[in-house]
Protein backbone atom coordinates (compact mmCIF):
# COMPACT_ATOMS: atom_id res chain seq x y z
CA UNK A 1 2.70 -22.64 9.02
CA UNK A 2 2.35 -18.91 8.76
CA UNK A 3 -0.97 -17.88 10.61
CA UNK A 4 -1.94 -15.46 8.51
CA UNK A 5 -1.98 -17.75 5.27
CA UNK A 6 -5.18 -17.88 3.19
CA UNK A 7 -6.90 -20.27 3.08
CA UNK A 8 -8.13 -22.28 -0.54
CA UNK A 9 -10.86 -19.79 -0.80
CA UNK A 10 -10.89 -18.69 -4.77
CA UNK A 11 -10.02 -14.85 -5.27
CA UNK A 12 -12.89 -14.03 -6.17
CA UNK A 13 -14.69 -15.19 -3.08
CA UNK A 14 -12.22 -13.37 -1.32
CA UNK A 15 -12.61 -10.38 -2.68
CA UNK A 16 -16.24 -10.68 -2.18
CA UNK A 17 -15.40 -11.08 1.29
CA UNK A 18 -13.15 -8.66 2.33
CA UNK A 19 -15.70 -6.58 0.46
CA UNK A 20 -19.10 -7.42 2.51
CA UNK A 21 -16.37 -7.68 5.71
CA UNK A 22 -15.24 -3.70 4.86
CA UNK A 23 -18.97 -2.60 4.91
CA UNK A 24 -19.76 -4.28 7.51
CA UNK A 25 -16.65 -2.87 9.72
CA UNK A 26 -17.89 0.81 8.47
CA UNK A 27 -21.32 0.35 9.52
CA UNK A 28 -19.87 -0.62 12.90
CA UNK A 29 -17.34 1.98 13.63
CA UNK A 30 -19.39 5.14 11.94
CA UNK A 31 -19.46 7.03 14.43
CA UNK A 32 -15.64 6.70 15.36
CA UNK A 33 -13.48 5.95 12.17
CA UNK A 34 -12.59 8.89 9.89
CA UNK A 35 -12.54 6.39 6.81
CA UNK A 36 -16.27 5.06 8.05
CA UNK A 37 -17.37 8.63 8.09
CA UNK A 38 -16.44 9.36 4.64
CA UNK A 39 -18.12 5.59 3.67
CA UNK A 40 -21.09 6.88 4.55
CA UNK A 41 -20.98 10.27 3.52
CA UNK A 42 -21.69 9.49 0.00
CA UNK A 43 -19.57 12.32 -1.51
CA UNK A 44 -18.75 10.79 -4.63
CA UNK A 45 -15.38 10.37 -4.35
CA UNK A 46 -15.16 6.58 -5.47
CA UNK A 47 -12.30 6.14 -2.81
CA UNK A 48 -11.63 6.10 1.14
CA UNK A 49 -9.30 8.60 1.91
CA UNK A 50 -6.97 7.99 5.01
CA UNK A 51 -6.74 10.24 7.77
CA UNK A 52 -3.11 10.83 7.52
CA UNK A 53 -2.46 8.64 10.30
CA UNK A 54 0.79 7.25 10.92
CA UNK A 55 1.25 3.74 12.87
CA UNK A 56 5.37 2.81 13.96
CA UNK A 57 5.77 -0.71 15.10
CA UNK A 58 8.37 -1.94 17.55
CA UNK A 59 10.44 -4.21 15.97
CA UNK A 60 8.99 -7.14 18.08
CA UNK A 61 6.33 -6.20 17.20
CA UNK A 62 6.97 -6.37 13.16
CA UNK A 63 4.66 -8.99 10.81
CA UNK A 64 6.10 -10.38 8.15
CA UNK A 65 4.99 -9.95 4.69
CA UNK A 66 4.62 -13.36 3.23
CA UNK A 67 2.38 -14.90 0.53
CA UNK A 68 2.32 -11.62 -1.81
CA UNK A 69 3.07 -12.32 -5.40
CA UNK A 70 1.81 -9.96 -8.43
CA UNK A 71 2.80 -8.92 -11.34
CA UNK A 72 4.24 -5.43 -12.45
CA UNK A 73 2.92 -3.52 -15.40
CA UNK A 74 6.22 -4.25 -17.23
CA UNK A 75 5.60 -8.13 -16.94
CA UNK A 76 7.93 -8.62 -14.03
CA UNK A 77 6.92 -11.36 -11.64
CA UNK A 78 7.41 -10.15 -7.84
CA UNK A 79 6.71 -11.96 -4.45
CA UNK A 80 7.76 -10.81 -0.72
CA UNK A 81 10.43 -13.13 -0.86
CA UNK A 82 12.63 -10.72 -2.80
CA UNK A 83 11.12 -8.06 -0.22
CA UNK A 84 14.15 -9.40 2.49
CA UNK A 85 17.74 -8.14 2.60
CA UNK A 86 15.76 -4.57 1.47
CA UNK A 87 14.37 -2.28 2.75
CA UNK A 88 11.11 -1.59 0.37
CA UNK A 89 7.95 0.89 0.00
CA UNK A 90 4.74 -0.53 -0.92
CA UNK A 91 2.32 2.71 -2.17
CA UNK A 92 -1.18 1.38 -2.81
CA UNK A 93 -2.56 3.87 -5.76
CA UNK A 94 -4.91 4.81 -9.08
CA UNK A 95 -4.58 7.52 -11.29
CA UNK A 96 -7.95 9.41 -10.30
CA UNK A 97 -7.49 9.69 -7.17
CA UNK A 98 -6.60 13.10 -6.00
CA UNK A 99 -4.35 12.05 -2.44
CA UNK A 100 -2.10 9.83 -4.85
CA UNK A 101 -1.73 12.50 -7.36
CA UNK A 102 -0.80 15.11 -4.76
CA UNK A 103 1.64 12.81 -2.85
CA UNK A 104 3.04 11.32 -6.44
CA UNK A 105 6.25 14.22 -6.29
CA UNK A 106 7.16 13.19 -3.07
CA UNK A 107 7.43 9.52 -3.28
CA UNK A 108 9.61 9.82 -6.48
CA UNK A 109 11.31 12.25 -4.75
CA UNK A 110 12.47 10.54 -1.69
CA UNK A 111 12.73 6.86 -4.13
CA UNK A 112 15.59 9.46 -5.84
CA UNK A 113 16.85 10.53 -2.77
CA UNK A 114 16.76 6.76 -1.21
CA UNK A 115 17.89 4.61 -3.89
CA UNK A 116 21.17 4.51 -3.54
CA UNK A 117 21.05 3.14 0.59
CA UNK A 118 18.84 0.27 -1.37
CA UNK A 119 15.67 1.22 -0.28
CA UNK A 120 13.43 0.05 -3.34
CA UNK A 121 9.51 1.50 -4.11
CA UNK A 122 7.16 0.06 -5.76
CA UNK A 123 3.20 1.52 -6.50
CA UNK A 124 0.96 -1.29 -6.16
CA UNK A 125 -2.38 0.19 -8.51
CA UNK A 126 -5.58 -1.41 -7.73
CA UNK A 127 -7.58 0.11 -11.05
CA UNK A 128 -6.04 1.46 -13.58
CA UNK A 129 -5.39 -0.11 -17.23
CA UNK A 130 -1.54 -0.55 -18.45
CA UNK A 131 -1.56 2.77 -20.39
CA UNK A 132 -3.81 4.96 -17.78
CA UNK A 133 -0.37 3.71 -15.17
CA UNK A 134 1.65 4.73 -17.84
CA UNK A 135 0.32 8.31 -18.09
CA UNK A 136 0.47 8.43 -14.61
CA UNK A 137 3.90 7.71 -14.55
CA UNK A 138 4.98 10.27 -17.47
CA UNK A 139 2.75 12.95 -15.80
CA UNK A 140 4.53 12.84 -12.40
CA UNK A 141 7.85 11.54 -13.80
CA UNK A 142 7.40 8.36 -11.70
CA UNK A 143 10.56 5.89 -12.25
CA UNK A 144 10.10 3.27 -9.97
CA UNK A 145 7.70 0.30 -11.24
CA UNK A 146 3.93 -0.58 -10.06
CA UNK A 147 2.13 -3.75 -9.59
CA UNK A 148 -0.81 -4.30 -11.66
CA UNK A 149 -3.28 -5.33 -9.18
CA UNK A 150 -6.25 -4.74 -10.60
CA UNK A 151 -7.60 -8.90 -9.83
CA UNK A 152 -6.61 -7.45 -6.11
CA UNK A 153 -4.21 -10.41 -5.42
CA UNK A 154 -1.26 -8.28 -3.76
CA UNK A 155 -4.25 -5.84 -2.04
CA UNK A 156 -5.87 -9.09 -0.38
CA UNK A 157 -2.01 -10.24 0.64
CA UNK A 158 -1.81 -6.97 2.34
CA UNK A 159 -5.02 -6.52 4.33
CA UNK A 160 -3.91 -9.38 6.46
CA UNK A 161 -1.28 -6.77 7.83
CA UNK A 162 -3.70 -4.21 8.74
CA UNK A 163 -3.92 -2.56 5.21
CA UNK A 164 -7.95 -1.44 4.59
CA UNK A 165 -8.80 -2.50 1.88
CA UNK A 166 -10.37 0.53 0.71
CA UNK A 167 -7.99 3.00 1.92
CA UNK A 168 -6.08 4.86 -1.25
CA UNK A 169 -3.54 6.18 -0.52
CA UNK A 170 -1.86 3.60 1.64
CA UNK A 171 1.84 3.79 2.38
CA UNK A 172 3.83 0.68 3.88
CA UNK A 173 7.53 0.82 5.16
CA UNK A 174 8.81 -2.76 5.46
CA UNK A 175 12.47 -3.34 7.51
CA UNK A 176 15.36 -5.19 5.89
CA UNK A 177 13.46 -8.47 7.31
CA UNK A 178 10.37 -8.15 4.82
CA UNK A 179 8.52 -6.93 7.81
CA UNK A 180 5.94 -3.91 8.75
CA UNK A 181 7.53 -1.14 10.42
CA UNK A 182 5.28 1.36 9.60
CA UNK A 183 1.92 2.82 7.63
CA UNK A 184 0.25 5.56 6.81
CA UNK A 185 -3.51 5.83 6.06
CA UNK A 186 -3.93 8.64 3.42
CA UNK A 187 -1.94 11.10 1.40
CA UNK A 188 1.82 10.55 2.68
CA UNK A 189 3.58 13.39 3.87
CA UNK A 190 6.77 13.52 2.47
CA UNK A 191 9.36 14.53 5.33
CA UNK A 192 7.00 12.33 7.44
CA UNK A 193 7.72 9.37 5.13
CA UNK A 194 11.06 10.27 4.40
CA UNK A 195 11.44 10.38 8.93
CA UNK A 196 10.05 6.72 8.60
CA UNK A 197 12.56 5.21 6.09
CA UNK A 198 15.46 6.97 7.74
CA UNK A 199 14.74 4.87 10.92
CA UNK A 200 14.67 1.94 8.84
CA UNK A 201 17.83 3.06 7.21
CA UNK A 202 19.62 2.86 10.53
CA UNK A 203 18.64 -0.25 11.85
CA UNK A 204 21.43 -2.51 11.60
């Protein structure tokens, strides 16, 4: 059995959780963690913006992504199963936050520039109402689809792999094997994202 499956706790409860366990984590690390710091700043910005940071992993040392299903805005039922054989970009996002407007040119860009080696996108927005996504999308010319995970089921999936579950902007690169090969906290830079797919890319 996978060791990172859930257990029978409701969704609810788990959000709750992951919720009380985030503060909690803050409070701890305040004095080291970038995201903490802004926590506790109280600046109003309703989000935890990343640092930037980017984390490779070895391929032996690649997690799996298993036990993610959600639905996308246009009705389409997805689950990490169809994840394998591609090589796929999860973008954790909401339409008022400033990092995922700013990066929003890039990642369609470099879905344009990627699509034809196979490499699929896909937002995964953790607030926002059909039509606000919608906007989004026309405003930035976005053409690859979005979950709509505002019950937090493909977020919760996720923060078993090291995704905070506060931290928007949150980029994941995941190998032809459905697995974690890389993340970045924060706004994505393009050429750095584009630099993490390319390695992907040329695995074989």
């Amino acid at each position: 059995m996978d060791q990172f499956v859930t257990s029978s706790i409701s969704r609810r409860g788990l959000l709750a959780a992951t919720g009380a366990a985030l503060a909690l984590g803050l409070a701890a690390c305040a004095s080291t963690d970038p995201l903490a710091k802004q926590a506790n700043a109280g600046d109003g910005k309703n989000y935890i913006a990343g640092d930037g940071s980017v984390t490779e992993y070895k391929a032996a040392d690649r997690r799996q992504v298993t036990g993610l299903t959600g639905t996308l805005f246009d009705g389409t039922k997805v689950d990490s199963a169809s994840f394998t054989g591609h090589i796929t970009v999860l973008n954790l996002w909401y339409a008022a936050c400033s990092p995922c407007r700013a990066e929003a040119p890039g990642l369609q860009a470099l879905h344009t520039e990627f699509a034809p080696q196979g490499v699929q996108f896909y937002g995964v927005n953790i607030r926002d109402e059909k039509a606000t996504a919608e906007a989004f999308d026309r405003t930035f010319g976005l053409t690859y689809p979005s979950f709509n995970d505002k019950d937090g089921g493909v977020l919760l999936a996720l923060t078993r792999y090291g995704v905070p579950p506060a931290a928007v902007p949150t980029t994941l690169v995941l190998d032809r094997q459905g697995r974690i090969s890389a993340r970045i906290l924060g706004q994505a830079d393009k050429g750095t994202l584009r630099a993490l797919i390319t390695t992907v890319v040329g695995e074989k």
